[in-house]
Protein backbone atom coordinates (compact mmCIF):
# COMPACT_ATOMS: atom_id res chain seq x y z
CA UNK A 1 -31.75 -81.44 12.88
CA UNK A 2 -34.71 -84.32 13.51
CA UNK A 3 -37.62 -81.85 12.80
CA UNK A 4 -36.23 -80.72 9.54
CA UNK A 5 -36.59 -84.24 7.74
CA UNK A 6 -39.73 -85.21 6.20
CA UNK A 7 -39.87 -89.47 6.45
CA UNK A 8 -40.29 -90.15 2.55
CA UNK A 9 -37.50 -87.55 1.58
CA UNK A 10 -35.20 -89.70 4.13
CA UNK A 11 -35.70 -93.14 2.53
CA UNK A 12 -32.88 -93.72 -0.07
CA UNK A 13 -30.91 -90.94 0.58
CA UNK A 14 -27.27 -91.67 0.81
CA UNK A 15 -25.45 -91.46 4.29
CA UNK A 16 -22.27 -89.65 4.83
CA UNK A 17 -19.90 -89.79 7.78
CA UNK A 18 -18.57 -86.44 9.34
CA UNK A 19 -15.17 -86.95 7.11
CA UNK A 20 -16.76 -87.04 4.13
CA UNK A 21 -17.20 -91.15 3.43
CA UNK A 22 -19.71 -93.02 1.87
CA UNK A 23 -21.81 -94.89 4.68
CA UNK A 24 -24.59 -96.47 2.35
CA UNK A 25 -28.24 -95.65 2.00
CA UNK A 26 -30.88 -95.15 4.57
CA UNK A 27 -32.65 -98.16 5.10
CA UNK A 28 -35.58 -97.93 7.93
CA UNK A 29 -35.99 -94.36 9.59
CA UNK A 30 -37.55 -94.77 12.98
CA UNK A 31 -39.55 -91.92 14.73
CA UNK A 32 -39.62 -90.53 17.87
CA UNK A 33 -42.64 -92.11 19.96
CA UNK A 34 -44.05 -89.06 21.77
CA UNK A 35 -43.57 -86.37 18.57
CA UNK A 36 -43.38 -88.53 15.71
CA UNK A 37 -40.39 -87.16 14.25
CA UNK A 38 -37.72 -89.02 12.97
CA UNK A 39 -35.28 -89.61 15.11
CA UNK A 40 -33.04 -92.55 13.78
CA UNK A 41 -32.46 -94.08 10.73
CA UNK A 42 -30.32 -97.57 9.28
CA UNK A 43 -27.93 -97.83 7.34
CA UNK A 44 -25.67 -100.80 5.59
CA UNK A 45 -22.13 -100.02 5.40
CA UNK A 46 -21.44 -101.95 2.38
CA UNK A 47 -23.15 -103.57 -0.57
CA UNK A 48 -23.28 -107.03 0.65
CA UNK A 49 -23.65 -106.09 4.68
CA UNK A 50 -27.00 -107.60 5.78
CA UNK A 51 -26.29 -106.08 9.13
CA UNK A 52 -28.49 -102.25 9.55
CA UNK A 53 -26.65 -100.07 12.04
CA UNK A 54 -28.88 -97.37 13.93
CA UNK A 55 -27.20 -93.57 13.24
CA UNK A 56 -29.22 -90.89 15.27
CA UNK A 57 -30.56 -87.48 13.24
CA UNK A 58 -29.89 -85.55 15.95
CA UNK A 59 -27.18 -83.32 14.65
CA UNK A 60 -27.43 -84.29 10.87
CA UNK A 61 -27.78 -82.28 8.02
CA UNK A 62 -29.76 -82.89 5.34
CA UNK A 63 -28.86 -82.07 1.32
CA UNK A 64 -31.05 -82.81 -0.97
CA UNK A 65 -30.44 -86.86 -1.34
CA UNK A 66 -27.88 -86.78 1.15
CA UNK A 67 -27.22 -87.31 4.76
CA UNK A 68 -24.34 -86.07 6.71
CA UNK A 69 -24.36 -87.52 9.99
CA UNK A 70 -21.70 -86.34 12.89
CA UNK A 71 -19.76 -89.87 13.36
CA UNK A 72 -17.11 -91.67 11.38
CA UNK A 73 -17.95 -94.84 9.62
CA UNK A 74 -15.66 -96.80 12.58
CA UNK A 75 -18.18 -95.43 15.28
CA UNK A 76 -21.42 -96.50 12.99
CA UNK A 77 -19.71 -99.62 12.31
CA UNK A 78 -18.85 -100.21 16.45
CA UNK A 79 -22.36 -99.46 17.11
CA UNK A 80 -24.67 -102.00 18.85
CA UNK A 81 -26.32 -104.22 17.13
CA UNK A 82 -30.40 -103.88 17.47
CA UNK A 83 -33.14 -105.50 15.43
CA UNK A 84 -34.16 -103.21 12.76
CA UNK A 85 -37.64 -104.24 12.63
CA UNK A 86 -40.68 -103.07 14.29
CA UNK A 87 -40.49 -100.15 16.83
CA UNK A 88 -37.13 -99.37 19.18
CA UNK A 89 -37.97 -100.20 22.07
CA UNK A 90 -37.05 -97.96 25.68
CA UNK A 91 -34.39 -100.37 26.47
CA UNK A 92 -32.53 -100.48 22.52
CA UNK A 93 -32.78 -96.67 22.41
CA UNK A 94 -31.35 -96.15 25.49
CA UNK A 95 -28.39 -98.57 24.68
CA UNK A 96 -27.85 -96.52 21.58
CA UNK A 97 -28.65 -93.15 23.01
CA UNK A 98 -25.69 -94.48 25.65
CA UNK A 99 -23.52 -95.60 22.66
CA UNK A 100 -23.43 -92.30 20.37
CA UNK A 101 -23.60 -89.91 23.53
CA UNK A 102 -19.37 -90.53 23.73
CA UNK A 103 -18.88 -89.38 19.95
């Protein structure tokens, strides 16, 4: 669950898709506007993608360094693309809210 991460325990941690793969390592984790909890986070799906796909928390587990998210790498990778930097904004969050809601 969201509430359960703390933000600088999230950084770094390696990301894991609901089979069991490798997704990368958390790159940006972006909070929740109204509670301030973190509600998404980025990930790269390889070592030389530049590309940071949005994964929500909601659902995820969290142990120790490591992330398990409930999606499959294909799903992350499908996902739309949105600017990583600076705040989400109403319109980006609810295309990816949209997005992962089917999965």
């Amino acid at each position: 669950m969201a509430d359960e991460f703390v933000l600088h325990e999230l950084q770094g941690s390696t990301v894991w898709a609901k089979d069991g793969e490798r997704l990368g390592l958390v790159g940006q984790v972006h909070l929740d506007r109204a509670t301030g909890v973190p509600e998404w986070i980025t990930v790269a799906l390889g070592l030389f993608e530049a590309r940071q796909h949005f994964v929500p928390l909601a659902g995820a587990r969290r142990d120790d360094d490591d992330i398990y998210v409930n999606y499959s790498r294909q799903v992350v990778d499908d996902s739309p693309q949105v600017d990583p930097d600076g705040a989400l904004s109403p319109a980006e969050e609810t295309l990816l809210t949209d997005y992962y809601k089917d999965f």
